[in-house]
N, C-alpha and C. Protein backbone atom coordinates (compact mmCIF):
# COMPACT_ATOMS: atom_id res chain seq x y z
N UNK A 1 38.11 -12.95 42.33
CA UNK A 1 36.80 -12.46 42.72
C UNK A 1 35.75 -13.49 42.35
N UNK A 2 34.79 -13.43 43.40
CA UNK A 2 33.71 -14.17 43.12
C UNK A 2 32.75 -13.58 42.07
N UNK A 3 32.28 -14.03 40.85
CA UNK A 3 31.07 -13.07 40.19
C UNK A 3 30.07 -14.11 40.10
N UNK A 4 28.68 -13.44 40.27
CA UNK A 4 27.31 -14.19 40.07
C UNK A 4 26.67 -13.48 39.22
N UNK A 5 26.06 -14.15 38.12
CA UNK A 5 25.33 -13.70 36.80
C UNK A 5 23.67 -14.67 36.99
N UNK A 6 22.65 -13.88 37.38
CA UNK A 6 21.21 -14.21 36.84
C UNK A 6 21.12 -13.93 35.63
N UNK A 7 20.65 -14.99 34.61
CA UNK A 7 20.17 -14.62 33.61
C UNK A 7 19.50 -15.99 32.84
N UNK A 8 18.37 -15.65 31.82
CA UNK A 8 17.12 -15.80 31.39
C UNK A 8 17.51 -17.20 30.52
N UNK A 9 16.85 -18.24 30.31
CA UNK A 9 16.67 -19.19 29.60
C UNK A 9 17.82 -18.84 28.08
N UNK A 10 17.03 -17.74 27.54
CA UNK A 10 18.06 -17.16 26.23
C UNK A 10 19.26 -16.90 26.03
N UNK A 11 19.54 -16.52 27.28
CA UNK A 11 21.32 -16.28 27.54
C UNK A 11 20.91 -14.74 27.77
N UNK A 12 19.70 -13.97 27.93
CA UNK A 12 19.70 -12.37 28.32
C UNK A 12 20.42 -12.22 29.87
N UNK A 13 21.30 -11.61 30.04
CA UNK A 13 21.38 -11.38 31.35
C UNK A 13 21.17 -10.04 31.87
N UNK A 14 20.20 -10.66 32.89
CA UNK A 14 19.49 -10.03 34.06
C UNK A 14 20.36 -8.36 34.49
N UNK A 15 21.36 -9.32 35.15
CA UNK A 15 21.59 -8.36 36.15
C UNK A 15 23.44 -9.60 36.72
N UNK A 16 24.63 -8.86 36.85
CA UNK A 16 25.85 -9.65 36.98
C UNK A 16 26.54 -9.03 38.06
N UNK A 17 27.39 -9.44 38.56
CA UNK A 17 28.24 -8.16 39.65
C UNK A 17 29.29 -9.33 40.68
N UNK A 18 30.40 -8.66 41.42
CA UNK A 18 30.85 -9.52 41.91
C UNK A 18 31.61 -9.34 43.21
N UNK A 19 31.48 -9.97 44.01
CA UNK A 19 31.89 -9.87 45.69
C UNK A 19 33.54 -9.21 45.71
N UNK A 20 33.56 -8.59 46.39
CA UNK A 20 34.87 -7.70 46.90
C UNK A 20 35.93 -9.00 46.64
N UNK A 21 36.92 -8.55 46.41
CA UNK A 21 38.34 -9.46 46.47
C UNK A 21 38.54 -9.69 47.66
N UNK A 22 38.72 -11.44 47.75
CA UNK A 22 39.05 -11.55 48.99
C UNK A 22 37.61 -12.34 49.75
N UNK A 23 36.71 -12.69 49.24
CA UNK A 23 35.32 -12.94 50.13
C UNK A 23 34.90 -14.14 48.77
N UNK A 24 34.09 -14.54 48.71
CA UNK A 24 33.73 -15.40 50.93
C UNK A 24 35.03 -15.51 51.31
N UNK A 25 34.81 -15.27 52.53
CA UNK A 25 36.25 -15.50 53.18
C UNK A 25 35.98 -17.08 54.42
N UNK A 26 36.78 -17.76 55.29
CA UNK A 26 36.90 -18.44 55.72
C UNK A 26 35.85 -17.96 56.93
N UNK A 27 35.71 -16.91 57.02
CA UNK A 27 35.18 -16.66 58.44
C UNK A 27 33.82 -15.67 58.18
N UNK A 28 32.50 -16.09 58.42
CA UNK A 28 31.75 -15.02 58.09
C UNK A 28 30.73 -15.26 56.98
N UNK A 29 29.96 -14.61 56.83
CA UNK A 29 29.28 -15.09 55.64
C UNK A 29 29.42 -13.60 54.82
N UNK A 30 29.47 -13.32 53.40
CA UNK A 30 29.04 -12.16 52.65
C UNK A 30 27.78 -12.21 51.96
N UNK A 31 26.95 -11.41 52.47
CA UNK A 31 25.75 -11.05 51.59
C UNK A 31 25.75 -10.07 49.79
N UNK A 32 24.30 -10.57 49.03
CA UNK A 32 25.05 -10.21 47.76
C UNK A 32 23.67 -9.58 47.66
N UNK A 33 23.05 -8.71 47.23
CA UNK A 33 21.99 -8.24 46.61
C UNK A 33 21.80 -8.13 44.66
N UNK A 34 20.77 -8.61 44.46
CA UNK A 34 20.80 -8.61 43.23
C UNK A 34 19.13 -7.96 42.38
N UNK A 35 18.74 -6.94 42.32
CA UNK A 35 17.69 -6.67 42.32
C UNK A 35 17.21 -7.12 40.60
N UNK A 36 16.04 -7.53 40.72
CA UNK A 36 15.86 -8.23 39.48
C UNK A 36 14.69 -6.86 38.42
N UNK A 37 14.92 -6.19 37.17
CA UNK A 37 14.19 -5.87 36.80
C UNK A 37 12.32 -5.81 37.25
N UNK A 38 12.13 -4.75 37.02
CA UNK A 38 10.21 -4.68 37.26
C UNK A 38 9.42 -5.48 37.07
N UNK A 39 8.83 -5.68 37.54
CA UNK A 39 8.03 -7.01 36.81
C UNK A 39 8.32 -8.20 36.32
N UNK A 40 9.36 -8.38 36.47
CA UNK A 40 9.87 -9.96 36.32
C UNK A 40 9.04 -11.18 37.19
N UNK A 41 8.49 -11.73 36.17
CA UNK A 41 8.00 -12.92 36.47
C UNK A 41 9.30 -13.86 37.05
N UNK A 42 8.65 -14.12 38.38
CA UNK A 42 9.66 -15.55 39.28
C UNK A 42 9.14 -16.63 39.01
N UNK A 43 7.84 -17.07 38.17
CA UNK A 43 7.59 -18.59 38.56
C UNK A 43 7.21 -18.96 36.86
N UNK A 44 8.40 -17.84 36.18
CA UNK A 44 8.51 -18.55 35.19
C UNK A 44 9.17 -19.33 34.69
N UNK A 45 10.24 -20.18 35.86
CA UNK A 45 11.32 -20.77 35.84
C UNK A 45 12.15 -20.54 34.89
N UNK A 46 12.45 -19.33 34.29
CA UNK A 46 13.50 -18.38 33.26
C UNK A 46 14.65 -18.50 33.76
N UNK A 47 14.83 -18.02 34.95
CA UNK A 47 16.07 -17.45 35.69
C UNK A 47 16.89 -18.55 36.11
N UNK A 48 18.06 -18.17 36.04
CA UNK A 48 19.28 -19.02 36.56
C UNK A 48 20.26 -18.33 36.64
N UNK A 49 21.03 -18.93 38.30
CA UNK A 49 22.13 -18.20 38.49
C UNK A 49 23.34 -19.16 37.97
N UNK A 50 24.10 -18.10 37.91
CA UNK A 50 25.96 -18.90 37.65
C UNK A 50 26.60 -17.90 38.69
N UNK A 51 27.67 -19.01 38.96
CA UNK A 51 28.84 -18.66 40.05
C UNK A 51 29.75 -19.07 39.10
N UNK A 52 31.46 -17.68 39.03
CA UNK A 52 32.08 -17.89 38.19
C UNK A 52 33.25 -17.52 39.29
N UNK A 53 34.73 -18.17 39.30
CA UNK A 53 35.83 -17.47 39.54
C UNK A 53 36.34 -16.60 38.73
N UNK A 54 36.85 -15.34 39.13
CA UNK A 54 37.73 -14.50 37.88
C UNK A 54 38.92 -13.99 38.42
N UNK A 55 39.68 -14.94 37.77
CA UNK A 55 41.03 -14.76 37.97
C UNK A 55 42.23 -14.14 37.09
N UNK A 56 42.84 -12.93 37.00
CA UNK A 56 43.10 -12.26 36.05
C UNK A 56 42.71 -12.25 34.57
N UNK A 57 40.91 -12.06 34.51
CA UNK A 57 40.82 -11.49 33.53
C UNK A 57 39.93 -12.80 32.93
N UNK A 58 40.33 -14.42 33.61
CA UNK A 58 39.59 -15.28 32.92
C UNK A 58 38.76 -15.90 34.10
N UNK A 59 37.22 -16.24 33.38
CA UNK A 59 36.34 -16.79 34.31
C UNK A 59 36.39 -18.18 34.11
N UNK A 60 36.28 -18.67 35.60
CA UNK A 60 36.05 -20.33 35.88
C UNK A 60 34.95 -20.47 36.69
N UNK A 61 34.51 -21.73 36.14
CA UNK A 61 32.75 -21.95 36.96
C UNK A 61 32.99 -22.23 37.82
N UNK A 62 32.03 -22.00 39.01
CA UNK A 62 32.26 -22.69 40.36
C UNK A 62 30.62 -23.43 40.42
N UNK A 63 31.14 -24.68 40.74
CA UNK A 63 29.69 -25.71 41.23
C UNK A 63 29.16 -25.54 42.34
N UNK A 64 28.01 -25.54 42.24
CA UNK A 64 27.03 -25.08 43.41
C UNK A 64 26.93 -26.82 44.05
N UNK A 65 26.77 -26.27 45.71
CA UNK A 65 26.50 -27.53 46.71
C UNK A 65 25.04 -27.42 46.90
N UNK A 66 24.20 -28.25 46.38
CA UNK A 66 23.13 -28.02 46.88
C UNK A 66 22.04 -29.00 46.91
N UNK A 67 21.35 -29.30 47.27
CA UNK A 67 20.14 -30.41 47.12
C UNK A 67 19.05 -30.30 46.19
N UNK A 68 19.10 -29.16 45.32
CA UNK A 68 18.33 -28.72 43.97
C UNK A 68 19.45 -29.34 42.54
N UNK A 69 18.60 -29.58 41.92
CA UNK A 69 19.31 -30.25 40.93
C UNK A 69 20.08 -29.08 39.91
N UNK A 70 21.16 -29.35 39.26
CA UNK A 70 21.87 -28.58 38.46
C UNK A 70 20.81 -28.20 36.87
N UNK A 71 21.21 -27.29 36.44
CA UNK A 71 21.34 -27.57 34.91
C UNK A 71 22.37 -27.88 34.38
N UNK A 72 22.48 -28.61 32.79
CA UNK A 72 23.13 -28.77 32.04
C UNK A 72 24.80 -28.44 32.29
N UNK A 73 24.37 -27.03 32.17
CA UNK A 73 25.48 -25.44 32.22
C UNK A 73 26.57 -25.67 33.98
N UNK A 74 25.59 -26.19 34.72
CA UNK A 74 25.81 -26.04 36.27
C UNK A 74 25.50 -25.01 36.79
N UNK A 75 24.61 -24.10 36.14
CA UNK A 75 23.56 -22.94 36.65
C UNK A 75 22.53 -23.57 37.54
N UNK A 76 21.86 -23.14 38.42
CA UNK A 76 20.60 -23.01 39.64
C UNK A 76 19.58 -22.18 38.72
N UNK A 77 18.47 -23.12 38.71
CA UNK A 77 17.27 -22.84 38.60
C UNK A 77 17.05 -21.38 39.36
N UNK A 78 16.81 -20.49 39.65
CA UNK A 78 15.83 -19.64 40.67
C UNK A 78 14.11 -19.59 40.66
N UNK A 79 13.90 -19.89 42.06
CA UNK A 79 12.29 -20.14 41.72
C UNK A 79 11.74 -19.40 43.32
N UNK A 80 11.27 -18.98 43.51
CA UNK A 80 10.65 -17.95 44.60
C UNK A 80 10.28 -18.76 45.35
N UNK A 81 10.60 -18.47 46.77
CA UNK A 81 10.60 -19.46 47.98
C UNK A 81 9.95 -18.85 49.30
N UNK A 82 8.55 -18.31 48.93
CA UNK A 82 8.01 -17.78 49.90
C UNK A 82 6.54 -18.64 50.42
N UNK A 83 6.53 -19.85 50.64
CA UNK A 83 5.49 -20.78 51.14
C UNK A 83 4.88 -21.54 50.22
């Protein structure tokens, strides 16, 4: 299973959960919803996601492809992308 964990500069996490067994799959895209607590400030550059494999029981990171730079960890910044 795929799991994705948002969580806070501190190591608080947000909010974690993880795509059906079996997905992403080769064909298709899967959508993920992740609703972030009330009032959470977005442009406090806090937040960061991780992508993990879990494969009986143990998690492995998965590296993000992207043209935003990594952290340290290989977590994604999240920063609000509305104009």
């Amino acid at each position: 299973m795929l799991r994705l964990t948002l969580f806070t500069d501190e190591g608080d996490v947000q909010v974690s959960g993880c795509l059906d067994a079996g997905y992403p799959d080769v064909e298709g895209i899967r959508s993920a919803m992740m609703p972030l607590p009330k009032g959470f400030d977005w442009n406090s550059g806090r937040l960061k996601l991780k992508a993990e494999i879990e494969v009986k029981g143990m998690r492995y990171p998965v590296p993000f492809a992207c043209a935003d730079p990594l952290n340290p960890d290989g977590s994604l910044t999240i920063k609000q992308n509305n104009g």
